[in-house]
PDB file of N, CA and C in Angstrom:
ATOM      1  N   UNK A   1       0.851  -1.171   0.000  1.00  0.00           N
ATOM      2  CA  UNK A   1       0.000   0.000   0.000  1.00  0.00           C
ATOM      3  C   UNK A   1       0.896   1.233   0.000  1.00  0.00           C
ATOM      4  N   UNK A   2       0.290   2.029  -0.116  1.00  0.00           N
ATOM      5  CA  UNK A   2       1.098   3.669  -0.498  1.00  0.00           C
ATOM      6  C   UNK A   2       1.486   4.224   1.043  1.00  0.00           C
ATOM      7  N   UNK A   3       2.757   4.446   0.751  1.00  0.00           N
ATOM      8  CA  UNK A   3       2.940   5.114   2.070  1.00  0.00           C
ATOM      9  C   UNK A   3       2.235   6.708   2.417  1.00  0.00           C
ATOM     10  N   UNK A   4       1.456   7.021   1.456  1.00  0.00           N
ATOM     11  CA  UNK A   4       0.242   8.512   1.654  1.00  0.00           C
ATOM     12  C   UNK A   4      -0.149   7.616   2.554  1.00  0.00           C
ATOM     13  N   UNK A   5      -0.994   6.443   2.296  1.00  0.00           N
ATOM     14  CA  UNK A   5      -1.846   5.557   2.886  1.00  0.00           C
ATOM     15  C   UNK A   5      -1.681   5.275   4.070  1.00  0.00           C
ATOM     16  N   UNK A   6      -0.227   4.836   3.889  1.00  0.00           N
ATOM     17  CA  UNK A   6       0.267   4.409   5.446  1.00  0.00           C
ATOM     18  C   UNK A   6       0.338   5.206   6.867  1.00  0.00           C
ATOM     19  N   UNK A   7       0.717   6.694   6.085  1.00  0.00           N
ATOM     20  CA  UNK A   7       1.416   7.491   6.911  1.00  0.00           C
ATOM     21  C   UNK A   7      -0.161   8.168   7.297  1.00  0.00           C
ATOM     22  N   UNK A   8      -1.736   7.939   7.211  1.00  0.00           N
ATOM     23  CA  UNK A   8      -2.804   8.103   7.403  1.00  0.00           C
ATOM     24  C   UNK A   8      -3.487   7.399   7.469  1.00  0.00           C
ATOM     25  N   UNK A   9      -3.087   6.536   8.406  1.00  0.00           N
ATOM     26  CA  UNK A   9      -4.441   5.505   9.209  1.00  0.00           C
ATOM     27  C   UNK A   9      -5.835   5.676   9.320  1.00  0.00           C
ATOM     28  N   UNK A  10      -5.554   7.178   9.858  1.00  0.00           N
ATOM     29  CA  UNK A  10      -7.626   7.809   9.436  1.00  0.00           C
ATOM     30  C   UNK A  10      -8.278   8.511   8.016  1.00  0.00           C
ATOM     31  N   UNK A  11      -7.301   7.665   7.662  1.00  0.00           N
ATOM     32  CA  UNK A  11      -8.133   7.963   6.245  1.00  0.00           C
ATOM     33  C   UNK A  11      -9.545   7.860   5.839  1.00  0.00           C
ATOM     34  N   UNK A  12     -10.536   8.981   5.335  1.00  0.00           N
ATOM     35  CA  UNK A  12     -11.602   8.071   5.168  1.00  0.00           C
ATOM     36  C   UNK A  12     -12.146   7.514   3.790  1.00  0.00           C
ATOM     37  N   UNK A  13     -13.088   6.910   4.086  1.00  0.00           N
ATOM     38  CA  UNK A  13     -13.336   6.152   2.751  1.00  0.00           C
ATOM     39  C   UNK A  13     -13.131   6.561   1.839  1.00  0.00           C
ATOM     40  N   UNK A  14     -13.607   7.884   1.213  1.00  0.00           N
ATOM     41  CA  UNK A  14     -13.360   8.850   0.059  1.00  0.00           C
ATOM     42  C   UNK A  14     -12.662   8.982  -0.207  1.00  0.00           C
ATOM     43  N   UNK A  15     -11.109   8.908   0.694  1.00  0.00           N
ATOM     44  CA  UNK A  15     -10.104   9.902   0.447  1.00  0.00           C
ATOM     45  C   UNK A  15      -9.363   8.844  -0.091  1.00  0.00           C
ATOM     46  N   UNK A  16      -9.795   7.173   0.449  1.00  0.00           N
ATOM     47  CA  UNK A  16      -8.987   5.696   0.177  1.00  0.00           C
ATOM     48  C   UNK A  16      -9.408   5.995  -1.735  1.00  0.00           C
ATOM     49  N   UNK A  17     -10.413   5.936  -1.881  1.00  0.00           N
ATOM     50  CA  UNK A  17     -11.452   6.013  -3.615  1.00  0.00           C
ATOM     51  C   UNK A  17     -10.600   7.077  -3.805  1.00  0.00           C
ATOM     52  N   UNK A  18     -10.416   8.029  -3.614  1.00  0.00           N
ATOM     53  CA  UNK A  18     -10.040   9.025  -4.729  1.00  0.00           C
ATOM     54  C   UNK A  18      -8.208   8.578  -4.829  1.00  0.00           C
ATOM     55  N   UNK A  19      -7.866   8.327  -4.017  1.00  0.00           N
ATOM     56  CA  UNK A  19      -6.021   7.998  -3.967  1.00  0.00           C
ATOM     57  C   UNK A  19      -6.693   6.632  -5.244  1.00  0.00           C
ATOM     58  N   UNK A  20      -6.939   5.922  -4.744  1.00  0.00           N
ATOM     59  CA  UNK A  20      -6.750   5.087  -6.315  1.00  0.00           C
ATOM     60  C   UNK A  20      -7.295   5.349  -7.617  1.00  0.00           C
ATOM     61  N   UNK A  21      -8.613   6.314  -7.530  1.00  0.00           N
ATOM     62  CA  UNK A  21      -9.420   6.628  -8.945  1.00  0.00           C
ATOM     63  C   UNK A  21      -7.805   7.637  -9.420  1.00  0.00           C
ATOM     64  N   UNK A  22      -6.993   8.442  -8.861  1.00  0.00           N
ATOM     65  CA  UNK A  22      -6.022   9.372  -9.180  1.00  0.00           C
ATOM     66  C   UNK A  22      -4.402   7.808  -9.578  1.00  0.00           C
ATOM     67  N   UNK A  23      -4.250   6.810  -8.842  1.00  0.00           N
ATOM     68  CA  UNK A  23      -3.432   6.212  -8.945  1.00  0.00           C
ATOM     69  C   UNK A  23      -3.625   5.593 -10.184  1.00  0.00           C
ATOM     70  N   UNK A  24      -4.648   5.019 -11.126  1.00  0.00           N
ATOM     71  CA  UNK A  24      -5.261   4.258 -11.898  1.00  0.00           C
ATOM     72  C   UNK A  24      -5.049   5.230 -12.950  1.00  0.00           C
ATOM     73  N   UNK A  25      -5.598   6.829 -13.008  1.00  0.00           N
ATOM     74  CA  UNK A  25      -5.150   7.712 -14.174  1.00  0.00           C
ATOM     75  C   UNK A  25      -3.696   8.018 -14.349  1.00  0.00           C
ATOM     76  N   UNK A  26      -2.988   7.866 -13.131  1.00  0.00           N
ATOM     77  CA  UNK A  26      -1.709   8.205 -13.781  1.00  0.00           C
ATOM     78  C   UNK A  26      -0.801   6.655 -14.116  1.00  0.00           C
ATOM     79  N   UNK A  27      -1.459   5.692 -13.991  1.00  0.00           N
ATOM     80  CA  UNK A  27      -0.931   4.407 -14.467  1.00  0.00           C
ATOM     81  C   UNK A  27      -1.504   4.411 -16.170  1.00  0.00           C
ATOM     82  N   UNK A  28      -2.598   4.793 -16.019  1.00  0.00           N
ATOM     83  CA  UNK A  28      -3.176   4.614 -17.704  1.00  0.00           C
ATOM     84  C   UNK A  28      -2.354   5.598 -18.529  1.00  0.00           C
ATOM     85  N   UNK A  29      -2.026   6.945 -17.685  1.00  0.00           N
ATOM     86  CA  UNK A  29      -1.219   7.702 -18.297  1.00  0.00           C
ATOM     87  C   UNK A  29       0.342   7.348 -19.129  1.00  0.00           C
ATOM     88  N   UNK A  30       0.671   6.569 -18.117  1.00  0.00           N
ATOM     89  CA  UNK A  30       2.287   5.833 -18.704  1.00  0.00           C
ATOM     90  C   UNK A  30       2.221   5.631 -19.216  1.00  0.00           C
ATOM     91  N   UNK A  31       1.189   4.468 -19.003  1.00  0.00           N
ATOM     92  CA  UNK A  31       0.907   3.657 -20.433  1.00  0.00           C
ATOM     93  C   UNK A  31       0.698   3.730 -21.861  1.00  0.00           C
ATOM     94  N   UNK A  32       0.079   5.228 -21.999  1.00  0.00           N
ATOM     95  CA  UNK A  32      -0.343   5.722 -23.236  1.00  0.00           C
ATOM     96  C   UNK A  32       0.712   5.888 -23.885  1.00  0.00           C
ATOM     97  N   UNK A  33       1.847   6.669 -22.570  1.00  0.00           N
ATOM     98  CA  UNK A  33       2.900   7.537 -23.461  1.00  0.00           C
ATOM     99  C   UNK A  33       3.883   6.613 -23.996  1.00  0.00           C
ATOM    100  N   UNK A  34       3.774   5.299 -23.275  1.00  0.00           N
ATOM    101  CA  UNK A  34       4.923   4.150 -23.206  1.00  0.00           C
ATOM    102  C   UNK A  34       4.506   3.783 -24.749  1.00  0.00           C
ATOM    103  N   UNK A  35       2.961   3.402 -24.525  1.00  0.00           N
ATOM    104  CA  UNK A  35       2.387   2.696 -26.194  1.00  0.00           C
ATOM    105  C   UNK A  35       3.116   3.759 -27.150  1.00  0.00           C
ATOM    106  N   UNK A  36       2.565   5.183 -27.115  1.00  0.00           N
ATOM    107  CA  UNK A  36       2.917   5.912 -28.408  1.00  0.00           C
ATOM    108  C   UNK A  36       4.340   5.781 -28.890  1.00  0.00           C
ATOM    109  N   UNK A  37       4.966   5.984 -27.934  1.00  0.00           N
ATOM    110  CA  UNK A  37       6.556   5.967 -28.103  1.00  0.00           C
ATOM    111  C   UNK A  37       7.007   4.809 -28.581  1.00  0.00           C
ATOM    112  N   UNK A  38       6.330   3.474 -28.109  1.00  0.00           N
ATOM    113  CA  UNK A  38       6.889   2.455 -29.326  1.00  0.00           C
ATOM    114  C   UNK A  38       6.523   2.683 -30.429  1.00  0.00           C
ATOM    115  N   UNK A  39       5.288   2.923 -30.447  1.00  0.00           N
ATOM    116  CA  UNK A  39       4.730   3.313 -32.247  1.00  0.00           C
ATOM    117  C   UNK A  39       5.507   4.124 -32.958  1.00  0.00           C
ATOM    118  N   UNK A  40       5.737   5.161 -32.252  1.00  0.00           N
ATOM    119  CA  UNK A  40       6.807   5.699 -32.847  1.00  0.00           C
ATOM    120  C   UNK A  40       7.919   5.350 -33.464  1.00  0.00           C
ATOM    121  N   UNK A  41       8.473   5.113 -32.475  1.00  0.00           N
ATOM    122  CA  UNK A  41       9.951   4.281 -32.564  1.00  0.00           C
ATOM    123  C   UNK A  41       9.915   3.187 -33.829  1.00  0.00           C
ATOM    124  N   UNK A  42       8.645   2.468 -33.844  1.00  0.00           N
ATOM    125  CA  UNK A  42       7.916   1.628 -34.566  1.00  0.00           C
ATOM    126  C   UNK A  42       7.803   2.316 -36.445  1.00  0.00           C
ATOM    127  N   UNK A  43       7.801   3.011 -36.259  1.00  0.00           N
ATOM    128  CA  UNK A  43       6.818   3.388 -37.281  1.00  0.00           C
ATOM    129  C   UNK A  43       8.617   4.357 -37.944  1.00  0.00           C
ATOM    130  N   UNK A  44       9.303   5.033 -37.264  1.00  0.00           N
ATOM    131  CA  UNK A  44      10.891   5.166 -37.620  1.00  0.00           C
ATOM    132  C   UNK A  44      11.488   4.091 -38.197  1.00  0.00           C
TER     133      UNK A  44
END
């Protein structure tokens, strides 16, 4: 688990949902840039 997480035991529910709805966009984010950049590279 995330040490945000850790280091806030009273976290509440919302705040648990929004740390991952925000962790999940910046994972999809990599990902995009990771895909394009092979295409790229790909397509060079």
């Amino acid at each position: 688990m995330s040490d945000y997480l850790l280091l806030r035991p009273w976290a509440t529910r919302q705040e648990v949902i929004e740390y991952f709805a925000l962790h999940q966009t910046a994972q999809d984010f990599r990902l995009e840039v990771q895909h394009r950049a092979q295409l790229e590279a790909y397509c060079q």
